[in-house]
N, C-alpha and C. Protein backbone atom coordinates (compact mmCIF):
# COMPACT_ATOMS: atom_id res chain seq x y z
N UNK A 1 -3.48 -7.40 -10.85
CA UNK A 1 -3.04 -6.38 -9.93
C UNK A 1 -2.25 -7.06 -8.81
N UNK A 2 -0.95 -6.38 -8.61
CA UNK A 2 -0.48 -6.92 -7.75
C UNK A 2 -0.81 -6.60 -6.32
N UNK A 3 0.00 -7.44 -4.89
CA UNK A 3 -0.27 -7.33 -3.67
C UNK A 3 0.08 -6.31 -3.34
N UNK A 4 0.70 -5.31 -2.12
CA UNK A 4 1.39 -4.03 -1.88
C UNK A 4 2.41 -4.53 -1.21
N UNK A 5 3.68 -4.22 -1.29
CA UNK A 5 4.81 -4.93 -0.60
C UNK A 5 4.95 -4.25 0.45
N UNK A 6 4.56 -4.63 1.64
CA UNK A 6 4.55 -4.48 3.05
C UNK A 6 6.01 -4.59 3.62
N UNK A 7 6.34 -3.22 4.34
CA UNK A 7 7.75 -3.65 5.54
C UNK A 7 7.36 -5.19 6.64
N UNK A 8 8.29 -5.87 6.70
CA UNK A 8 8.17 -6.44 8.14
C UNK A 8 7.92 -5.99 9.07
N UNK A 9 7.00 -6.23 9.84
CA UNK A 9 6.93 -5.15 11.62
C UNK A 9 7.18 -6.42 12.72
N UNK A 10 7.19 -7.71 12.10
CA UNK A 10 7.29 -8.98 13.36
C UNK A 10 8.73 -8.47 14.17
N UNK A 11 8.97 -9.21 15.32
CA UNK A 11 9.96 -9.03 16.18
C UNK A 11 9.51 -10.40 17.28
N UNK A 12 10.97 -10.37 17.95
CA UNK A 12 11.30 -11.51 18.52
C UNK A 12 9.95 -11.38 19.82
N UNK A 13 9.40 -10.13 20.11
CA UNK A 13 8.55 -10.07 21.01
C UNK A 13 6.56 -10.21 20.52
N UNK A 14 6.55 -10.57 18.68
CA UNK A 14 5.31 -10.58 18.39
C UNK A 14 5.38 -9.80 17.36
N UNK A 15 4.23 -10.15 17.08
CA UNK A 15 3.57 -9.16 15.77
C UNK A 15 2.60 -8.06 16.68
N UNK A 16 2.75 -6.62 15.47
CA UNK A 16 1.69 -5.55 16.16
C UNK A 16 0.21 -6.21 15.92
N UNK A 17 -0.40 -5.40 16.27
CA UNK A 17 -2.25 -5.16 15.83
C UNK A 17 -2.15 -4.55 14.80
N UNK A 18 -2.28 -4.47 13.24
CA UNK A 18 -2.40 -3.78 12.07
C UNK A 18 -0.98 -3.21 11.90
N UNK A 19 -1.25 -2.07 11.43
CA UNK A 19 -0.19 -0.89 10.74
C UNK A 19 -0.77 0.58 10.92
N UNK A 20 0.31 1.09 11.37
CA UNK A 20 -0.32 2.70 11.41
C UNK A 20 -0.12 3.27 9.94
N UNK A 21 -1.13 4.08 9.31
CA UNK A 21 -1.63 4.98 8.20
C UNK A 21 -0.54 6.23 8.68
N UNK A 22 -0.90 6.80 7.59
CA UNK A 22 -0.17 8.00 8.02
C UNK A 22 -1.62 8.58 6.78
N UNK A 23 -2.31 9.66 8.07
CA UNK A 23 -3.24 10.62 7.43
C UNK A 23 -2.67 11.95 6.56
N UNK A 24 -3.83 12.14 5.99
CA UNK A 24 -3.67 13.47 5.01
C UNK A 24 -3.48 14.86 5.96
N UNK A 25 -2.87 15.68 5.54
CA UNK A 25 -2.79 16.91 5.82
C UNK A 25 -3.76 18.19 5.46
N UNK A 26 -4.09 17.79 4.62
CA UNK A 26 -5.30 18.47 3.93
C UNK A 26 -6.61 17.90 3.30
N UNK A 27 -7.21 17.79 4.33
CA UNK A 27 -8.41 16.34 4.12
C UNK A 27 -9.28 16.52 2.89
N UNK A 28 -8.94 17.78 2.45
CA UNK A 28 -9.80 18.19 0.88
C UNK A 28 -9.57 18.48 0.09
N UNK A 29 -7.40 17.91 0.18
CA UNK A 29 -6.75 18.06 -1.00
C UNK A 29 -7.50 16.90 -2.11
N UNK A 30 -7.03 17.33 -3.68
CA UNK A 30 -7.16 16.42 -4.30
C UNK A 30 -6.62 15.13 -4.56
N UNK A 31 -6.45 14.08 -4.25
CA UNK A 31 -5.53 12.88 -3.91
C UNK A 31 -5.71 12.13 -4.97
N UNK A 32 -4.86 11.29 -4.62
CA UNK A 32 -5.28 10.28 -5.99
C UNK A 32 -4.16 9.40 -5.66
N UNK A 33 -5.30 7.85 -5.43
CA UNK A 33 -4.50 7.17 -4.44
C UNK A 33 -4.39 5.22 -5.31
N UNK A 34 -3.53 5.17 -4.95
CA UNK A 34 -3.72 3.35 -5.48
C UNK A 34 -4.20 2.70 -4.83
N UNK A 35 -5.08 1.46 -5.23
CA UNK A 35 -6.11 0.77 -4.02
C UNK A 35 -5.59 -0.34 -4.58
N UNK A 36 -5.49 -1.29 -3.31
CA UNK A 36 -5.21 -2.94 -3.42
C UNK A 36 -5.66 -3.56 -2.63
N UNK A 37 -6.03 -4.79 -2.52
CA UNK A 37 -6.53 -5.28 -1.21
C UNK A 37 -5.44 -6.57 -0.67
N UNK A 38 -4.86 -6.31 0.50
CA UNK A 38 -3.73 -7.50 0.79
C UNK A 38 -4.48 -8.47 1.42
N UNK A 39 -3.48 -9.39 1.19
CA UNK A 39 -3.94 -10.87 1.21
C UNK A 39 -3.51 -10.84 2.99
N UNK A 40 -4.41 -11.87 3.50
CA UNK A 40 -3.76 -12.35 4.87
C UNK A 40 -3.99 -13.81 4.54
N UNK A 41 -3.18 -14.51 5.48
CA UNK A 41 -2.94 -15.75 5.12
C UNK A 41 -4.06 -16.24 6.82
N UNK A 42 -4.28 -17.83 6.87
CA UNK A 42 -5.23 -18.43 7.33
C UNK A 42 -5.03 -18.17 8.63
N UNK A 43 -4.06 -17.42 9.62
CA UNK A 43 -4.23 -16.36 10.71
C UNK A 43 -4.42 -15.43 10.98
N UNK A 44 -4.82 -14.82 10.01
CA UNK A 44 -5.07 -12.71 10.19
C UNK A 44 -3.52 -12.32 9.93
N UNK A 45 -2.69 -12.63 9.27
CA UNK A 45 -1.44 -12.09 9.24
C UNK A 45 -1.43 -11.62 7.94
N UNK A 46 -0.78 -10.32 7.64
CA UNK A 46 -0.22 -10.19 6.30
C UNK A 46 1.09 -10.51 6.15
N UNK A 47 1.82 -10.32 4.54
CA UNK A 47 2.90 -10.88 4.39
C UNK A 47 4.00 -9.73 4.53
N UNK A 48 3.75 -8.87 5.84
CA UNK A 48 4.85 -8.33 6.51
C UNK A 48 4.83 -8.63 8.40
N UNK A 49 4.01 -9.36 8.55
CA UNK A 49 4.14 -10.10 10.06
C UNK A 49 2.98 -9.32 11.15
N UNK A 50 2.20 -8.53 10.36
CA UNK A 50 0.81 -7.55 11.46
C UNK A 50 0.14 -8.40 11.32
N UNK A 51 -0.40 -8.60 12.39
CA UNK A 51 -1.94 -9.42 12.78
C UNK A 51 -3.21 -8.26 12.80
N UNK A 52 -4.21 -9.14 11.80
CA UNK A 52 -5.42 -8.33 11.39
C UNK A 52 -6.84 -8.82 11.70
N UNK A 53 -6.24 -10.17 12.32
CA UNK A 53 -7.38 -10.74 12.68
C UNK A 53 -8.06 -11.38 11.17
N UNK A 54 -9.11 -12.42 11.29
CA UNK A 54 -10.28 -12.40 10.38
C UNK A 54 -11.28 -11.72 10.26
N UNK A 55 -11.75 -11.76 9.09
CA UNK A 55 -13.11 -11.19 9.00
C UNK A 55 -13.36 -9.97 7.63
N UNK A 56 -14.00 -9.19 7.55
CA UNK A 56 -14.01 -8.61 5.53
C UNK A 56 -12.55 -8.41 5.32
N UNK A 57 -12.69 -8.90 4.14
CA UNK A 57 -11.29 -8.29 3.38
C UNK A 57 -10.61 -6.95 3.23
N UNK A 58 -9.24 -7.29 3.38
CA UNK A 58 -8.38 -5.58 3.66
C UNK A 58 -8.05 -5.19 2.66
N UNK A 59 -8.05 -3.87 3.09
CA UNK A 59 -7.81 -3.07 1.46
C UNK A 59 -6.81 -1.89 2.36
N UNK A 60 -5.44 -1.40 1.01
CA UNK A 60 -4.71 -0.44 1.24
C UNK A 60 -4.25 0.38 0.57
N UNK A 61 -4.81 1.63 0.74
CA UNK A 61 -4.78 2.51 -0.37
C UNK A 61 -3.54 3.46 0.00
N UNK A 62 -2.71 4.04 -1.36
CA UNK A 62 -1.72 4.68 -0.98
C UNK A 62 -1.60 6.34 -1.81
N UNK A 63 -1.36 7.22 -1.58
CA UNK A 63 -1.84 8.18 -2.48
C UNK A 63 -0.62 8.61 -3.36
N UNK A 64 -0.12 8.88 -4.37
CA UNK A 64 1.00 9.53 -4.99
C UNK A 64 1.54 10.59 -3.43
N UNK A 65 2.64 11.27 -4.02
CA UNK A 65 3.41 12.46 -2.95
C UNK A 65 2.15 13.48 -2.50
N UNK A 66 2.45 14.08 -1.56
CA UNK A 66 1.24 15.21 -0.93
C UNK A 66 2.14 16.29 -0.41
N UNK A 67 2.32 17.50 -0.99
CA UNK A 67 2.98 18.50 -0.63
C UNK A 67 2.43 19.18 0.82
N UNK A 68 3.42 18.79 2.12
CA UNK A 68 3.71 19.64 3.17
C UNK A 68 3.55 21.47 2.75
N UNK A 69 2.15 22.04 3.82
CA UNK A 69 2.95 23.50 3.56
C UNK A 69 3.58 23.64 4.95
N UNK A 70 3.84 24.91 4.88
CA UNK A 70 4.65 25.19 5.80
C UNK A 70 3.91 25.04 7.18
N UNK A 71 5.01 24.80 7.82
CA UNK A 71 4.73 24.04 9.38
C UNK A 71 5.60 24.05 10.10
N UNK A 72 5.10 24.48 11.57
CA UNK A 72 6.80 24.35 12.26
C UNK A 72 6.87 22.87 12.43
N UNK A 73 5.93 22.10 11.89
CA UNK A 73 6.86 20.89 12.23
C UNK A 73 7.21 19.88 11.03
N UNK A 74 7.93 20.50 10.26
CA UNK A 74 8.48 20.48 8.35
C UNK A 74 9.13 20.93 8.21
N UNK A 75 10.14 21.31 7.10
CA UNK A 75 10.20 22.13 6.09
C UNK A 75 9.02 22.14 5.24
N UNK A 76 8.89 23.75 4.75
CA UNK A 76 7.74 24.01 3.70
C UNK A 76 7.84 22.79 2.24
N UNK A 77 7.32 22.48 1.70
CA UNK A 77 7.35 21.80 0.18
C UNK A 77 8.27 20.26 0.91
N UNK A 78 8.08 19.77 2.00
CA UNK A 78 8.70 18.58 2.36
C UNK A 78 7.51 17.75 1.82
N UNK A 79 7.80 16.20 1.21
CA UNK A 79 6.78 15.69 0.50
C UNK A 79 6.08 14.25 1.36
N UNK A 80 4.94 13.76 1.22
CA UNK A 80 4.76 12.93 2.31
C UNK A 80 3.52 12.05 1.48
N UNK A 81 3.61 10.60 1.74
CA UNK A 81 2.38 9.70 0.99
C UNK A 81 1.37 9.44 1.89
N UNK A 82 0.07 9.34 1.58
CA UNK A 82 -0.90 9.14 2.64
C UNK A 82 -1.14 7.96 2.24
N UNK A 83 -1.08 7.22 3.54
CA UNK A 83 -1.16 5.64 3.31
C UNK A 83 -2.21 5.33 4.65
N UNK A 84 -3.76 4.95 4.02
CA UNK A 84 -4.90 4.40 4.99
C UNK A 84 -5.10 2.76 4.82
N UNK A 85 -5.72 2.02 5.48
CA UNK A 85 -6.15 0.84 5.85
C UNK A 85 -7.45 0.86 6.46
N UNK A 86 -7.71 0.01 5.37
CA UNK A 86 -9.16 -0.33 5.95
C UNK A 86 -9.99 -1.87 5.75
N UNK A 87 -11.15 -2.10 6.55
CA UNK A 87 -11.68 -3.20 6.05
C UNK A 87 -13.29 -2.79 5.12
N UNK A 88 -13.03 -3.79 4.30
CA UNK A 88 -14.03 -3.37 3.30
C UNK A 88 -14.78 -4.42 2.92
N UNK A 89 -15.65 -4.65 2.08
CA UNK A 89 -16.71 -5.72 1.71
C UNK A 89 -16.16 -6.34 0.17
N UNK A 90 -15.71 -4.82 -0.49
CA UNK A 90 -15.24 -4.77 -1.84
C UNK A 90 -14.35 -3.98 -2.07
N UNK A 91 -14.11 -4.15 -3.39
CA UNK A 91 -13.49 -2.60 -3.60
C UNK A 91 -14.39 -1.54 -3.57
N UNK A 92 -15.52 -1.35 -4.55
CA UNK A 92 -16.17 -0.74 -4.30
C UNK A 92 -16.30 0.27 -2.97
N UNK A 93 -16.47 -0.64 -1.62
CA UNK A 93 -16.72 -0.33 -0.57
C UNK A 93 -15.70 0.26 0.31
N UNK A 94 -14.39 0.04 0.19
CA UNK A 94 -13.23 0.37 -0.19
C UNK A 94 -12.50 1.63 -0.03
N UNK A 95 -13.11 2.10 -1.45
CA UNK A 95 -13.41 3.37 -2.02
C UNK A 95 -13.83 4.56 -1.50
N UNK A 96 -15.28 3.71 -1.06
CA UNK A 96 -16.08 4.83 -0.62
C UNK A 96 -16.17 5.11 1.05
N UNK A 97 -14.75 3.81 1.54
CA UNK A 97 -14.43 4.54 3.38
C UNK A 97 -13.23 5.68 2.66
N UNK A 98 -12.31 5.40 1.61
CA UNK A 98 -11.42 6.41 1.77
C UNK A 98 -11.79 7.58 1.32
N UNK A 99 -12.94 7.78 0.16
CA UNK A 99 -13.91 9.28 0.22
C UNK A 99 -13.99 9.89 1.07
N UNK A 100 -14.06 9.02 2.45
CA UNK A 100 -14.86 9.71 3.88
C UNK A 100 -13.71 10.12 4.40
N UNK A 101 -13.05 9.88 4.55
CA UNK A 101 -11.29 10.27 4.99
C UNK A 101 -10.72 11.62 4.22
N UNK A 102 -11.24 11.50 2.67
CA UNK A 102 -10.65 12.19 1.41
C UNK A 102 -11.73 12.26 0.87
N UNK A 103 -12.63 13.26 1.21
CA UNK A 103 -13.43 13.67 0.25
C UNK A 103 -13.27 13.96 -1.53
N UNK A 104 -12.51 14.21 -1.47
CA UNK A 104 -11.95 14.72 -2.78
C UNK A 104 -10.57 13.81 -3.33
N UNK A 105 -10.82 12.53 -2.99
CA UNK A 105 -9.93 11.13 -3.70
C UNK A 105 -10.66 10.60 -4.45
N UNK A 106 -9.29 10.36 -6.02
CA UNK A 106 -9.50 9.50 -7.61
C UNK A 106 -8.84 8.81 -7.11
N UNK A 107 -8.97 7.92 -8.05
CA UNK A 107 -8.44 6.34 -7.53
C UNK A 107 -7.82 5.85 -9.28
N UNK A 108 -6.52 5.64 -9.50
CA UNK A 108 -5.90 5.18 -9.95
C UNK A 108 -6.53 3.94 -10.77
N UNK A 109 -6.60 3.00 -10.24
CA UNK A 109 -7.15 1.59 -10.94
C UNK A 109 -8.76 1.29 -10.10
């Protein structure tokens, strides 16, 4: 299984604290999300320049498209990926923080 190819976020002024997720819209849609766990290298960095610190291993789950309904702040049927971060023990464990987020998330691999 491969890593998840991360944007760069470094800049001439630092690296952020993590990465912002972008949450679900419908926390009890049915999702169905890919799980990976990225690597940080021997500073808390991943290989797009966020600092994560040490400590359990990260995991980043991404979900296929999630249909927008209508909203004044959309177009109706505009499409959007839910992408969470978390720290986990395992996969296993993983899993079962993005359940709590997504009750109603399958998991791909």
């Amino acid at each position: 299984m491969s890593s998840p190819k991360l944007c760069d976020v470094g800049s001439k002024y630092g690296a952020p604290m993590g990465r912002n997720g972008c949450r679900p819209l419908n926390f009890n849609a049915p999702l169905r999300f890919y799980l990976r766990r990225v690597p940080l290298n021997s500073g808390g960095y991943d290989s797009g320049g966020a600092y994560w610190g040490l400590g359990s291993p990260l995991y980043y789950a991404c979900s296929v498209d999630e249909v927008r309904p209508h909203s004044p702040y959309g177009p109706p049927g505009e499409l959007r990926q839910v992408e969470l971060f978390t720290r986990a023990y395992d996969r296993d464990d993983a899993k079962t923080i993005v359940r709590q987020e997504c009750p109603n998330a399958t998991f791909f691999n």
